[in-house]
C-alpha atoms as a PDB file:
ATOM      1  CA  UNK A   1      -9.032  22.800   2.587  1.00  0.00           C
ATOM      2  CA  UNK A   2      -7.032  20.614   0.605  1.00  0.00           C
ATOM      3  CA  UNK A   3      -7.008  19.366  -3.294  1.00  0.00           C
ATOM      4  CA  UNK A   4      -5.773  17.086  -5.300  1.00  0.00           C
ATOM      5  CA  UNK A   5      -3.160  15.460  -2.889  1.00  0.00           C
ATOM      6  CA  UNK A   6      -2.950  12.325  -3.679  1.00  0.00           C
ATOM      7  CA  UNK A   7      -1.596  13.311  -6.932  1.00  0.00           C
ATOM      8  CA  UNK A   8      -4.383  11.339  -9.085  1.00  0.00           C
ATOM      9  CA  UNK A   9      -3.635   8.077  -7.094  1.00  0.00           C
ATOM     10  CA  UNK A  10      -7.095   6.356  -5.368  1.00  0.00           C
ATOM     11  CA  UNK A  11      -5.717   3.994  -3.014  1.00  0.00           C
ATOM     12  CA  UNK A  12      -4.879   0.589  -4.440  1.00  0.00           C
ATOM     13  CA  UNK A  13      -5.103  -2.769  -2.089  1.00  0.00           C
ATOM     14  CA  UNK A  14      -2.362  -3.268  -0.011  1.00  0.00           C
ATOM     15  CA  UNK A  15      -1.146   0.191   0.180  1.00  0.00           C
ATOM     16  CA  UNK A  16      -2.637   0.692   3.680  1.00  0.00           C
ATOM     17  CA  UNK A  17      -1.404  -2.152   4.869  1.00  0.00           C
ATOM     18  CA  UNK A  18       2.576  -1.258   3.629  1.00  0.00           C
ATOM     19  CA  UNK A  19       2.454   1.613   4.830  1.00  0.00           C
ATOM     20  CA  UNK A  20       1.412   0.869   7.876  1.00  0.00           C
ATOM     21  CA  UNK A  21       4.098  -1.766   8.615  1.00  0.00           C
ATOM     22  CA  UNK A  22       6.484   0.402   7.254  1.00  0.00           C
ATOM     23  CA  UNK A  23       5.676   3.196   9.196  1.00  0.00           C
ATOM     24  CA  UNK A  24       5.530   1.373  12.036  1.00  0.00           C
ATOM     25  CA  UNK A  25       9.240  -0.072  11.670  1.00  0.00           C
ATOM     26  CA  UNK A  26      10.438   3.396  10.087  1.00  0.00           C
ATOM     27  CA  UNK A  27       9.143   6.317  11.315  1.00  0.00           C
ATOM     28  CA  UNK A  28      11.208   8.371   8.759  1.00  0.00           C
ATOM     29  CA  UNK A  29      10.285   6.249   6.238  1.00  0.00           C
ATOM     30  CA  UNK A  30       9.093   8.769   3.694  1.00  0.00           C
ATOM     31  CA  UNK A  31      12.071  11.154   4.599  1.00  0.00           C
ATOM     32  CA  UNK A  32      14.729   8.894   4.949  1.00  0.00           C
ATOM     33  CA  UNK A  33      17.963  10.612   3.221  1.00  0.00           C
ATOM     34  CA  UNK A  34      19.715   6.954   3.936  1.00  0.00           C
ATOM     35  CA  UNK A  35      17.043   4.555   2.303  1.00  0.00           C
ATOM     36  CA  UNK A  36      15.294   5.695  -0.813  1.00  0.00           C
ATOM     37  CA  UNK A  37      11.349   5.414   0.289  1.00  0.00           C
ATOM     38  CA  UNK A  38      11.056   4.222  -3.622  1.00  0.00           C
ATOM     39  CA  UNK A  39      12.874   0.865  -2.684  1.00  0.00           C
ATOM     40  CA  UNK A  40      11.720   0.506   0.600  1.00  0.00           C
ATOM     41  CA  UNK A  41       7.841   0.892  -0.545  1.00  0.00           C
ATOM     42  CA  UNK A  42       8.327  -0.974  -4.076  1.00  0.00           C
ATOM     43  CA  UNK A  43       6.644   2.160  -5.588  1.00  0.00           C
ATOM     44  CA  UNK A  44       7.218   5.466  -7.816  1.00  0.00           C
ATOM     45  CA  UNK A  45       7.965   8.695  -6.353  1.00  0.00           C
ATOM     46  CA  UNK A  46       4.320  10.016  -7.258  1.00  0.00           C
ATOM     47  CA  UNK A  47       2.953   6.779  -5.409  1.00  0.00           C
ATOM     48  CA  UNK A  48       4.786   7.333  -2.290  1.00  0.00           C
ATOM     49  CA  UNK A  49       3.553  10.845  -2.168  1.00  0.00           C
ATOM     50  CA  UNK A  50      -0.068   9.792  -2.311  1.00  0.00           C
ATOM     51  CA  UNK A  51       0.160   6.950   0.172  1.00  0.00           C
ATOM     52  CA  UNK A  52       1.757   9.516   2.362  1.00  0.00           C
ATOM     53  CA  UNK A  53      -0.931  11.635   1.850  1.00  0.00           C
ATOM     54  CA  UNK A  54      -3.332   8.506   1.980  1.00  0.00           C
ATOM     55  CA  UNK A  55      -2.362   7.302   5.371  1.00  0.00           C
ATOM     56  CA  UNK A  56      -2.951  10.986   6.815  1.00  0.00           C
ATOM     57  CA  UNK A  57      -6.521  11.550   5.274  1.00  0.00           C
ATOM     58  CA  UNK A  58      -7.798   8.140   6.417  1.00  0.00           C
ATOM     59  CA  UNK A  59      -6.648   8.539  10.069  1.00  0.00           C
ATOM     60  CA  UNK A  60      -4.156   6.120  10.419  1.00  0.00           C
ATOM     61  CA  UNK A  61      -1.011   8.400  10.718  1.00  0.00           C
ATOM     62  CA  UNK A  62      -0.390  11.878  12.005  1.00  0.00           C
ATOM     63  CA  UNK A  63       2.834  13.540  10.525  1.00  0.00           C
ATOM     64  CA  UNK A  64       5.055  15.628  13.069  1.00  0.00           C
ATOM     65  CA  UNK A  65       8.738  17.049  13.185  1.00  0.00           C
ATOM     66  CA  UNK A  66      10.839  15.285  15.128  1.00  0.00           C
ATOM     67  CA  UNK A  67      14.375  16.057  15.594  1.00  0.00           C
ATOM     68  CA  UNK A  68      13.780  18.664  12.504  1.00  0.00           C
ATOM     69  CA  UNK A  69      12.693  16.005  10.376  1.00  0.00           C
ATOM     70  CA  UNK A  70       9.017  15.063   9.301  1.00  0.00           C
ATOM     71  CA  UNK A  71       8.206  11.360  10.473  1.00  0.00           C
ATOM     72  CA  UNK A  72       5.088   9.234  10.903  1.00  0.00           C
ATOM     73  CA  UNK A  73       3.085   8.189  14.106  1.00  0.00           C
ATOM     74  CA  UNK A  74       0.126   5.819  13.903  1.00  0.00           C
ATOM     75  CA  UNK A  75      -2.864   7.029  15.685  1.00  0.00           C
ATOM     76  CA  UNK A  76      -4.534   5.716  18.394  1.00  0.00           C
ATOM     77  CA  UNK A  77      -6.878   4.357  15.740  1.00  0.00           C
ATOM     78  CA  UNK A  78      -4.264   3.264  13.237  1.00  0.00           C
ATOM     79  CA  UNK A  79      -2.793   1.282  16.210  1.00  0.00           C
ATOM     80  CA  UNK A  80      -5.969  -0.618  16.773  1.00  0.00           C
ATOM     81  CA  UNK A  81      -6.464  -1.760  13.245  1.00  0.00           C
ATOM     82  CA  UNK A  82      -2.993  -2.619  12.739  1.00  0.00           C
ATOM     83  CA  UNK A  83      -3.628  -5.034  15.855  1.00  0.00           C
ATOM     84  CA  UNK A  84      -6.248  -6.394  14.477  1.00  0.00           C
ATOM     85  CA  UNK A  85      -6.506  -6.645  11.067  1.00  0.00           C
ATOM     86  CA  UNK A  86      -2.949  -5.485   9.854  1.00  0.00           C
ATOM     87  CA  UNK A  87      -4.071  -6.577   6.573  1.00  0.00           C
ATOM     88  CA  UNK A  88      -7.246  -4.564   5.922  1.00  0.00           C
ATOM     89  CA  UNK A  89      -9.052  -7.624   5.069  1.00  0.00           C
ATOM     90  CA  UNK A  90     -12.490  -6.806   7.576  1.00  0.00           C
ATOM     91  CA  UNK A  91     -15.211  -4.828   5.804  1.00  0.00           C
ATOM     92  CA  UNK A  92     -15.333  -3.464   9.143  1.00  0.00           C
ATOM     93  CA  UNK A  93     -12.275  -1.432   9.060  1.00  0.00           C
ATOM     94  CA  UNK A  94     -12.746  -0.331   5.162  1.00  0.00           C
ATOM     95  CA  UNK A  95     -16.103   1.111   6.758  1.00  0.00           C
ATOM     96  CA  UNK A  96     -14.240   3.051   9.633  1.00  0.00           C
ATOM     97  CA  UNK A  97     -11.418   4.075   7.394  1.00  0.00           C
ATOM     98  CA  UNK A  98     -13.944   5.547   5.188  1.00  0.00           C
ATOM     99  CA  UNK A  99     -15.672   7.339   7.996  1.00  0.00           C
ATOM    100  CA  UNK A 100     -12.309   8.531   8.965  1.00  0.00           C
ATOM    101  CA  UNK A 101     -12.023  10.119   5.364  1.00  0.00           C
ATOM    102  CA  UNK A 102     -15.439  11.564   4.875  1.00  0.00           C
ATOM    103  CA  UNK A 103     -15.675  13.673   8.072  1.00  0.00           C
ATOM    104  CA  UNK A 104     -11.386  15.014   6.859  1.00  0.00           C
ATOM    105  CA  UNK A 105     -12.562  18.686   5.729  1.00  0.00           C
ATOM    106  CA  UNK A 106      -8.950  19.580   6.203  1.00  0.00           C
ATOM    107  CA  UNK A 107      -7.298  17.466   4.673  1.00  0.00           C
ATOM    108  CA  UNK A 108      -9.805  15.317   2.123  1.00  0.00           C
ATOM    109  CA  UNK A 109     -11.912  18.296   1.135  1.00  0.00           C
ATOM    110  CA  UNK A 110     -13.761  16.721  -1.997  1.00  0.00           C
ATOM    111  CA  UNK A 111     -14.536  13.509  -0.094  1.00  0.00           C
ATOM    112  CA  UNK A 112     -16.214  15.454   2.992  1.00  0.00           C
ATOM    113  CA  UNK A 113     -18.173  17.676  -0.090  1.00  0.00           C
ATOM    114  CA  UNK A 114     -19.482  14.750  -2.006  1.00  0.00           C
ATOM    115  CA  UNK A 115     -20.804  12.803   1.407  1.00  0.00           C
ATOM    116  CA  UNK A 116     -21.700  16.042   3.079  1.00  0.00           C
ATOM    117  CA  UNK A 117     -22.517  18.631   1.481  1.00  0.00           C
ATOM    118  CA  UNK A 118     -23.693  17.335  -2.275  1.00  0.00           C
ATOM    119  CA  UNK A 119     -27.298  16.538  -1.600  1.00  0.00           C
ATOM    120  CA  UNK A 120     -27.569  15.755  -5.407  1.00  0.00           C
ATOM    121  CA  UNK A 121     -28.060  11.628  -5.202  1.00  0.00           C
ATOM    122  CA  UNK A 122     -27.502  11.277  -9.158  1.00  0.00           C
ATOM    123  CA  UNK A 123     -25.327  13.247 -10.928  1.00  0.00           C
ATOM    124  CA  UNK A 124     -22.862  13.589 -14.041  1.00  0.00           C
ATOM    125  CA  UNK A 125     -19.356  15.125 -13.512  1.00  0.00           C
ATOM    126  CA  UNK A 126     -20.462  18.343 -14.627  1.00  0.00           C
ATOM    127  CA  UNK A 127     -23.349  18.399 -11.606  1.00  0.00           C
ATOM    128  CA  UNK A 128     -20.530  17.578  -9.105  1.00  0.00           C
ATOM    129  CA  UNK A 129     -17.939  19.786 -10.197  1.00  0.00           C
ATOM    130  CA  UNK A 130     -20.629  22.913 -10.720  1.00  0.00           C
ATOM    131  CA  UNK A 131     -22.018  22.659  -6.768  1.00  0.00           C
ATOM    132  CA  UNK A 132     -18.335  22.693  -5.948  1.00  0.00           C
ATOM    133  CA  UNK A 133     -17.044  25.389  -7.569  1.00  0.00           C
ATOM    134  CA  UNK A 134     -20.551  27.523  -6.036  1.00  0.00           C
ATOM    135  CA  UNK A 135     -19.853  26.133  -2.382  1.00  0.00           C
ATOM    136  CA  UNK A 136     -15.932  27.308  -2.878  1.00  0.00           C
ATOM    137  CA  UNK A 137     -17.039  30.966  -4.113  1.00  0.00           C
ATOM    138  CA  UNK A 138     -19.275  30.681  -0.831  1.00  0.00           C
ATOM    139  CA  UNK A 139     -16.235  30.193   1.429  1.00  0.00           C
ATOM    140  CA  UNK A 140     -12.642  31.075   1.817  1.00  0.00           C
ATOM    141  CA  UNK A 141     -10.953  29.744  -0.588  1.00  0.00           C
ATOM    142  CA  UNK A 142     -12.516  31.153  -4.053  1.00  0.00           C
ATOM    143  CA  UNK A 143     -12.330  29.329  -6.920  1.00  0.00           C
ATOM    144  CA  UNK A 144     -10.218  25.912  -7.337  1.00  0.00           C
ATOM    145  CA  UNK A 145      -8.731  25.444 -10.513  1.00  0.00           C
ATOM    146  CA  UNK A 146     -10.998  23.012 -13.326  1.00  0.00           C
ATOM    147  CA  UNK A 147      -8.139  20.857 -13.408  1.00  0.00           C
ATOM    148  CA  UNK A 148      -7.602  20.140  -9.794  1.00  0.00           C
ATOM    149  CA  UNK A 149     -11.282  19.583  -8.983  1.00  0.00           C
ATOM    150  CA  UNK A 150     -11.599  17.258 -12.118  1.00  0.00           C
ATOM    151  CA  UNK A 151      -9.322  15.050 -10.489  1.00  0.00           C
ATOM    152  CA  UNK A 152     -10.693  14.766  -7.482  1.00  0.00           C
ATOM    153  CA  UNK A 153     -14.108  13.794  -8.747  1.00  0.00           C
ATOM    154  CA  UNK A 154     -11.858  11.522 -10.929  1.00  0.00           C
ATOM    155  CA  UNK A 155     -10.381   9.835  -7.860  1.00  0.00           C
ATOM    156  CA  UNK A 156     -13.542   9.854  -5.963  1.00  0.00           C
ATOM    157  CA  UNK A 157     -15.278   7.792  -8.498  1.00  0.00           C
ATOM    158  CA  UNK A 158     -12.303   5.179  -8.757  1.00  0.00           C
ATOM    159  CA  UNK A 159     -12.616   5.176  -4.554  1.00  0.00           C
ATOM    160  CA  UNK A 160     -15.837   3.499  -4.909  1.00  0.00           C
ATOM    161  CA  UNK A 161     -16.448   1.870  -8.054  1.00  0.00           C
ATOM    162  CA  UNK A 162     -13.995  -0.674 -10.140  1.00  0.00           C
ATOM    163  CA  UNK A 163     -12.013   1.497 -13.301  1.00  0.00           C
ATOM    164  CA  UNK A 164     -13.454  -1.431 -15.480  1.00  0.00           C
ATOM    165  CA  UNK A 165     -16.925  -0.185 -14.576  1.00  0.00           C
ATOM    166  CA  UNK A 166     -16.727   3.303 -14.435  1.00  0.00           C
ATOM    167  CA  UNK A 167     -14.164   3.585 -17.809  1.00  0.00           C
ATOM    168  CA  UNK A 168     -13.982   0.361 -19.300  1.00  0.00           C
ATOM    169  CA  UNK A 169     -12.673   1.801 -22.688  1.00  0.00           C
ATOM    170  CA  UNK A 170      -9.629   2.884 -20.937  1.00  0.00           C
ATOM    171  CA  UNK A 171      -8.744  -0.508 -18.287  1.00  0.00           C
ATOM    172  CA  UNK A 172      -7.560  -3.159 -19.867  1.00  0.00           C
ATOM    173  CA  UNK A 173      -8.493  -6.327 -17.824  1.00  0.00           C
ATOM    174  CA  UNK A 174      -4.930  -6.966 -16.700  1.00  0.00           C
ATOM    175  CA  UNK A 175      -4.086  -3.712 -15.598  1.00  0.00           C
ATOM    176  CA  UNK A 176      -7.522  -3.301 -13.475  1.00  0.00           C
ATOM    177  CA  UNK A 177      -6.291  -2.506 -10.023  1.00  0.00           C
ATOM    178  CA  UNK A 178      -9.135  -0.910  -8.270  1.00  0.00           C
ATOM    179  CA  UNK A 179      -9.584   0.447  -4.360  1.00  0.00           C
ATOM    180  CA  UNK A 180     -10.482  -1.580  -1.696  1.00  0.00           C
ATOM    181  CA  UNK A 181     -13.368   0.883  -0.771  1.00  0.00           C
ATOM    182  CA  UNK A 182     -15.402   0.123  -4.176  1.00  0.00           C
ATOM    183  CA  UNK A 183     -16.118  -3.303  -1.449  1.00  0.00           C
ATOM    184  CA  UNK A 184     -18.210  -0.777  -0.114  1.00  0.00           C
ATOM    185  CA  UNK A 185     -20.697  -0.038  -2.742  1.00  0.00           C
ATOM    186  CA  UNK A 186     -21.276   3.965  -2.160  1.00  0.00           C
ATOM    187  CA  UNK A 187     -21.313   4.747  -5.517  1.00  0.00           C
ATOM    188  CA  UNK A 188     -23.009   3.209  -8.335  1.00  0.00           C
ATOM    189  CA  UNK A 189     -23.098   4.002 -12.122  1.00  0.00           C
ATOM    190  CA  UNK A 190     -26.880   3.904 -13.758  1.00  0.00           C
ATOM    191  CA  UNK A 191     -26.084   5.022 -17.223  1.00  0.00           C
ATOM    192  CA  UNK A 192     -25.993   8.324 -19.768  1.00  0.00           C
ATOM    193  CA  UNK A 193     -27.282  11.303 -20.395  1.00  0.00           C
ATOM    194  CA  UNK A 194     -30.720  11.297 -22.563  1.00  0.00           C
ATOM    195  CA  UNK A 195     -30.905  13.109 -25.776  1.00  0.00           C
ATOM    196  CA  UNK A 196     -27.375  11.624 -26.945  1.00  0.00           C
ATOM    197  CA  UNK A 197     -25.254  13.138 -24.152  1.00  0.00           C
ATOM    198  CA  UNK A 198     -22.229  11.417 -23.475  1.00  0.00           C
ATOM    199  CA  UNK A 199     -21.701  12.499 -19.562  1.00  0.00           C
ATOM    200  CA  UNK A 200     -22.063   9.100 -17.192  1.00  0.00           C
ATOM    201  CA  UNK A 201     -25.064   9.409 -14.644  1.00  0.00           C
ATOM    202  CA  UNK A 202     -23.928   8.501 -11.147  1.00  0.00           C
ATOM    203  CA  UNK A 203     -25.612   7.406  -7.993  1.00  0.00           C
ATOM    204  CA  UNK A 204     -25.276   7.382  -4.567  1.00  0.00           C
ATOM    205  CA  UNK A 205     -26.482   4.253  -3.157  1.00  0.00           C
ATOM    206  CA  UNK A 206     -26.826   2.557   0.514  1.00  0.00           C
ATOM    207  CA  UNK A 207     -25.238   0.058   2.047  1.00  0.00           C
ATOM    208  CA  UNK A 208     -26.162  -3.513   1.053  1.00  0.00           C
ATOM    209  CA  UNK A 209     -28.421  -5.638   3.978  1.00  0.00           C
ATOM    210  CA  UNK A 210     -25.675  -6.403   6.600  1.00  0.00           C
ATOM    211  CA  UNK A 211     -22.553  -5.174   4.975  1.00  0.00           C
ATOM    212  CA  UNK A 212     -22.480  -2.580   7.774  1.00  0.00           C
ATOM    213  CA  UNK A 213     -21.963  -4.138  11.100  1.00  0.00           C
ATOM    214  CA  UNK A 214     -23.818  -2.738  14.383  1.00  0.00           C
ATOM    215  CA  UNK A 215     -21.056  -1.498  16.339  1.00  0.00           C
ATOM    216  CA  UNK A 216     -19.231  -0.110  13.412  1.00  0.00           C
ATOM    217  CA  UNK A 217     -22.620   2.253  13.315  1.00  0.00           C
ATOM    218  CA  UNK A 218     -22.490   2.797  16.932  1.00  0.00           C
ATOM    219  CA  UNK A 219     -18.679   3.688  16.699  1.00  0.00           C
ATOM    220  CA  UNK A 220     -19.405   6.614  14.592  1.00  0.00           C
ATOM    221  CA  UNK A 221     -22.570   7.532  16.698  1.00  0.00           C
ATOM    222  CA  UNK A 222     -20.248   7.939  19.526  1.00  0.00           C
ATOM    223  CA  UNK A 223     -17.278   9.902  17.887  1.00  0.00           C
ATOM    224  CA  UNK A 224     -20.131  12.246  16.486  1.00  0.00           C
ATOM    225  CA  UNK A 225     -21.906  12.581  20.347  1.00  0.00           C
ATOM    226  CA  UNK A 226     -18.598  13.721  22.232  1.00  0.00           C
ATOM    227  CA  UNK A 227     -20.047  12.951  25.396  1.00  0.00           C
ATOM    228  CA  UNK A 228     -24.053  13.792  24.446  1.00  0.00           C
ATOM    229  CA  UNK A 229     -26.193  10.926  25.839  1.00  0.00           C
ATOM    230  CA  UNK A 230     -29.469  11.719  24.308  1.00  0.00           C
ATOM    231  CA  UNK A 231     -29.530  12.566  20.199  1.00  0.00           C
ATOM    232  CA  UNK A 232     -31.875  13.007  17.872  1.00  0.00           C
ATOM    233  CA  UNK A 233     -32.122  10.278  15.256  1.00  0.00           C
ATOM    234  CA  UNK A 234     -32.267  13.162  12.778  1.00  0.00           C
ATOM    235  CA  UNK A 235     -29.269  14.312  13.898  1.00  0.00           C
ATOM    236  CA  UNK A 236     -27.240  11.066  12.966  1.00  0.00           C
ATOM    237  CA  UNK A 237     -28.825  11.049   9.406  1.00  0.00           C
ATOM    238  CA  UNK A 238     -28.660  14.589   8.719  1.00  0.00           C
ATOM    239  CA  UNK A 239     -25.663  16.031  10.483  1.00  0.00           C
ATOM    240  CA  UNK A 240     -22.328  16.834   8.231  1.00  0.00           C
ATOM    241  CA  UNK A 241     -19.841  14.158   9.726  1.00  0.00           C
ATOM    242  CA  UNK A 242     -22.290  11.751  11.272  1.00  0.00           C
ATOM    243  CA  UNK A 243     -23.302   8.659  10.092  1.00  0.00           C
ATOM    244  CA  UNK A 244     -26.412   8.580   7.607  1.00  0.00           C
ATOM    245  CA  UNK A 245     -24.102  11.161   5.907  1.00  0.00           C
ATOM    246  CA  UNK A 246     -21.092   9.322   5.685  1.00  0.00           C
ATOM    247  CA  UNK A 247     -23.026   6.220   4.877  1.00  0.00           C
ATOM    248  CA  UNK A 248     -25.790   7.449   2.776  1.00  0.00           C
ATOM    249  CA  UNK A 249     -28.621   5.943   5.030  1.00  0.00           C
ATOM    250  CA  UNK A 250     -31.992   7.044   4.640  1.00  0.00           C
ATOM    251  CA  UNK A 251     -33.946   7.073   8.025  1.00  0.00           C
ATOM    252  CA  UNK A 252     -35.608   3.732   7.374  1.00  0.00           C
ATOM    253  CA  UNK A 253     -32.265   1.751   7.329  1.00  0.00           C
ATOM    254  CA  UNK A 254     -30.571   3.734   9.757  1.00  0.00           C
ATOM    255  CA  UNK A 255     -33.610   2.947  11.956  1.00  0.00           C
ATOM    256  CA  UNK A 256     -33.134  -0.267  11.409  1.00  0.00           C
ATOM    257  CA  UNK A 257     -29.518  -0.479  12.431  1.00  0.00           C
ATOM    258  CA  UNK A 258     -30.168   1.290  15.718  1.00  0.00           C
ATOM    259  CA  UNK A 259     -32.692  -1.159  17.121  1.00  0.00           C
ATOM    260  CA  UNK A 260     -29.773  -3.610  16.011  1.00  0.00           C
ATOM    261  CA  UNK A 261     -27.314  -1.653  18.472  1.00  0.00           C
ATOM    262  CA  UNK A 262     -30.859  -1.418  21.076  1.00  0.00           C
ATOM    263  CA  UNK A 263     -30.795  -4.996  20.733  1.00  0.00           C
ATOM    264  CA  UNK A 264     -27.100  -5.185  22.080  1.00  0.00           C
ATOM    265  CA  UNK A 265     -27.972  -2.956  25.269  1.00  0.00           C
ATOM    266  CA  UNK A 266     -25.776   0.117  23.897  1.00  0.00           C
ATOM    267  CA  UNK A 267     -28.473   2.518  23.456  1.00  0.00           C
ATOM    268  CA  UNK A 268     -32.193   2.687  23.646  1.00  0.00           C
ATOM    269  CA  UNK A 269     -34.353   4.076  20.924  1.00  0.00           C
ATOM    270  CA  UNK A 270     -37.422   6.345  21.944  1.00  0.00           C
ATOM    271  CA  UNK A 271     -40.092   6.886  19.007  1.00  0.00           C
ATOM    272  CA  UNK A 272     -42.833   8.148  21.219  1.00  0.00           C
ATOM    273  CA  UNK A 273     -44.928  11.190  21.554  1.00  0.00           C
ATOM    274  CA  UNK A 274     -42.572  12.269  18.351  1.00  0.00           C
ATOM    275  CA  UNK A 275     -39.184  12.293  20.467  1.00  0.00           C
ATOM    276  CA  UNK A 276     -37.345  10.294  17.885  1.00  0.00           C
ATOM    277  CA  UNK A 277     -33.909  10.429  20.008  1.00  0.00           C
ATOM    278  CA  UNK A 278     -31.591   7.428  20.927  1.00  0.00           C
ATOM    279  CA  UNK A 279     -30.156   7.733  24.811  1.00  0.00           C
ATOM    280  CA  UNK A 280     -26.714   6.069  24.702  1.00  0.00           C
ATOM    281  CA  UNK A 281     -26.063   3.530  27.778  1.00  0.00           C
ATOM    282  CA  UNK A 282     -22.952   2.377  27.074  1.00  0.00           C
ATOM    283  CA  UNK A 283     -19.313   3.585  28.325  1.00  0.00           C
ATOM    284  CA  UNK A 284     -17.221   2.642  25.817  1.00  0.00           C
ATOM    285  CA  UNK A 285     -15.702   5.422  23.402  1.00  0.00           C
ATOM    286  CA  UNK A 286     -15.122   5.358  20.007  1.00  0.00           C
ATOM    287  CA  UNK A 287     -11.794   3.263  20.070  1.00  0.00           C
ATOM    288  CA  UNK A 288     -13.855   1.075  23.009  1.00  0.00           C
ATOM    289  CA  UNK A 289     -16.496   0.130  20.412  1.00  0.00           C
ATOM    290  CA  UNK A 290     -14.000  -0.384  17.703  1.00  0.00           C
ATOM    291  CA  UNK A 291     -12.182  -3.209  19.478  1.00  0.00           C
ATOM    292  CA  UNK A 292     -15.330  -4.972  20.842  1.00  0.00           C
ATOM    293  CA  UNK A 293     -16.088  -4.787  17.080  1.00  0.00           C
ATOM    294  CA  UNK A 294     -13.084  -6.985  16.309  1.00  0.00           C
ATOM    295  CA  UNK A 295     -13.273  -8.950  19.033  1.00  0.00           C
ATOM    296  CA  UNK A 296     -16.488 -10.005  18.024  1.00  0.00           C
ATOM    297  CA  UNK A 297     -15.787 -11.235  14.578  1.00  0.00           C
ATOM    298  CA  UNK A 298     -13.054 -12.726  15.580  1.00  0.00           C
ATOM    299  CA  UNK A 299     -15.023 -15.009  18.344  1.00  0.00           C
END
């Protein structure tokens, strides 16, 4: 489990996209002792950290030792969206990349708690950091400092919603650089506490009609099956990881979306006699589905 890495720092638009690039044409480029990563990225030292960190917990990098010195690799997934949209523009890819953060346990621990394990769908601060703290006395780890969790929830909230929303007494307009994933609209604020509290109520909310694209569901589906050709549709809602989890979908709309992928010839959905399961037909893998996803929108 993992806290607080990203030092405070949500990801900020075209971070992903820099770092990528840079990684790309510098492996090293974090750990360089001959160019100072501050110069090279056009960011603080407490920036660079957290897009370090960043491009690990999303998927796009893996960090190894190499000749006794930690460098960057892009993934088999980070090379694909590079390819194809190298500058995170697609709603597509800010869908997969949050996937790719949601189901991180390891290293993105209060991201895979809030989608997967916090069942509460409003909630103050208080609510979010008090199921936390329970489910950490539960496991291994014991208690996480107030301090550390705080900013977690902090950063989770300016993931998905704008900082003018969520705190507009403390963004000025000009300064309001939010995270590409608030595009997403996950996370919603619906007002305060009654009886003159001051806490802000939170809610998780579901994906707007057609922001989420067939095959970007079906993508998930498949890197949750490893190699399982029948599922239960409960399974894809319900299971920690999968995708009515990651995306909050309630059954109706995730329903909905897989007579979309039926409708492609990927699967086929069997209500009957109370089966409820979804037999998968296609061969393509995860990374298959994610470039016939790009190579659809882009004709």
């Amino acid at each position: 489990m993992k806290f607080r890495a990203h030092d405070t720092f949500f990801i900020r638009k075209g971070w992903l996209a820099k770092g990528m690039r840079n990684v790309i044409g510098a492996p090293d480029v974090f750990t360089s002792r001959e160019h100072n990563p501050m110069d090279v990225l056009g960011i603080g030292a407490n920036m660079v950290k957290a897009l370090r960190y960043w491009l690990i917990a999303v998927g796009l990098t893996r960090e190894v030792r190499e000749n006794g010195k930690a460098v960057q690799r892009p993934t088999d997934f980070g090379k694909i969206v590079h390819q194809y949209d190298p500058y995170f523009e697609e709603l597509g890819t800010l869908w997969l990349l949050h996937y790719q953060l949601v189901k991180n346990e390891v290293e993105a621990t209060a991201w895979w708690y809030f989608f997967n394990e916090f069942k509460t769908s409003e909630f103050t601060r208080e609510d979010f950091l008090n199921e936390l703290n329970k489910f950490l006395r539960n496991s291994d780890e014991g208690e996480k400092p107030v301090r550390t969790i705080e900013d977690d929830f902090n950063c989770i909230i300016s993931t998905y919603m704008s900082r003018m929303k969520a705190n507009p007494e403390k963004v000025k307009p000009e300064s309001n650089i939010d995270c590409p994933f608030g595009e997403l609209g996950l996370v919603d604020i619906v007002g305060q506490e009654k009886n003159g509290g001051h806490l802000k109520i939170y809610r998780k909310s579901m994906p707007k009609k057609d922001t989420l694209h067939p095959l970007i569901l079906l993508a998930v589906v498949l890197d949750q099956a490893q190699g399982e050709t029948e599922i239960r549709i409960s399974s894809i809602q319900k299971n920690k990881g999968n995708a009515g989890k990651a995306f909050n979908l309630d059954i109706i709309n995730l329903t909905a979306l897989l007579y979309k992928i039926e409708l492609l010839g990927h699967i086929k959905v069997n209500r009957t006699a109370g089966l409820d399961v979804i037999t998968i037909r296609t061969k393509w893998d995860f990374l298959d589905c994610i470039r016939a996803y790009y190579e659809t929108i882009n004709g």
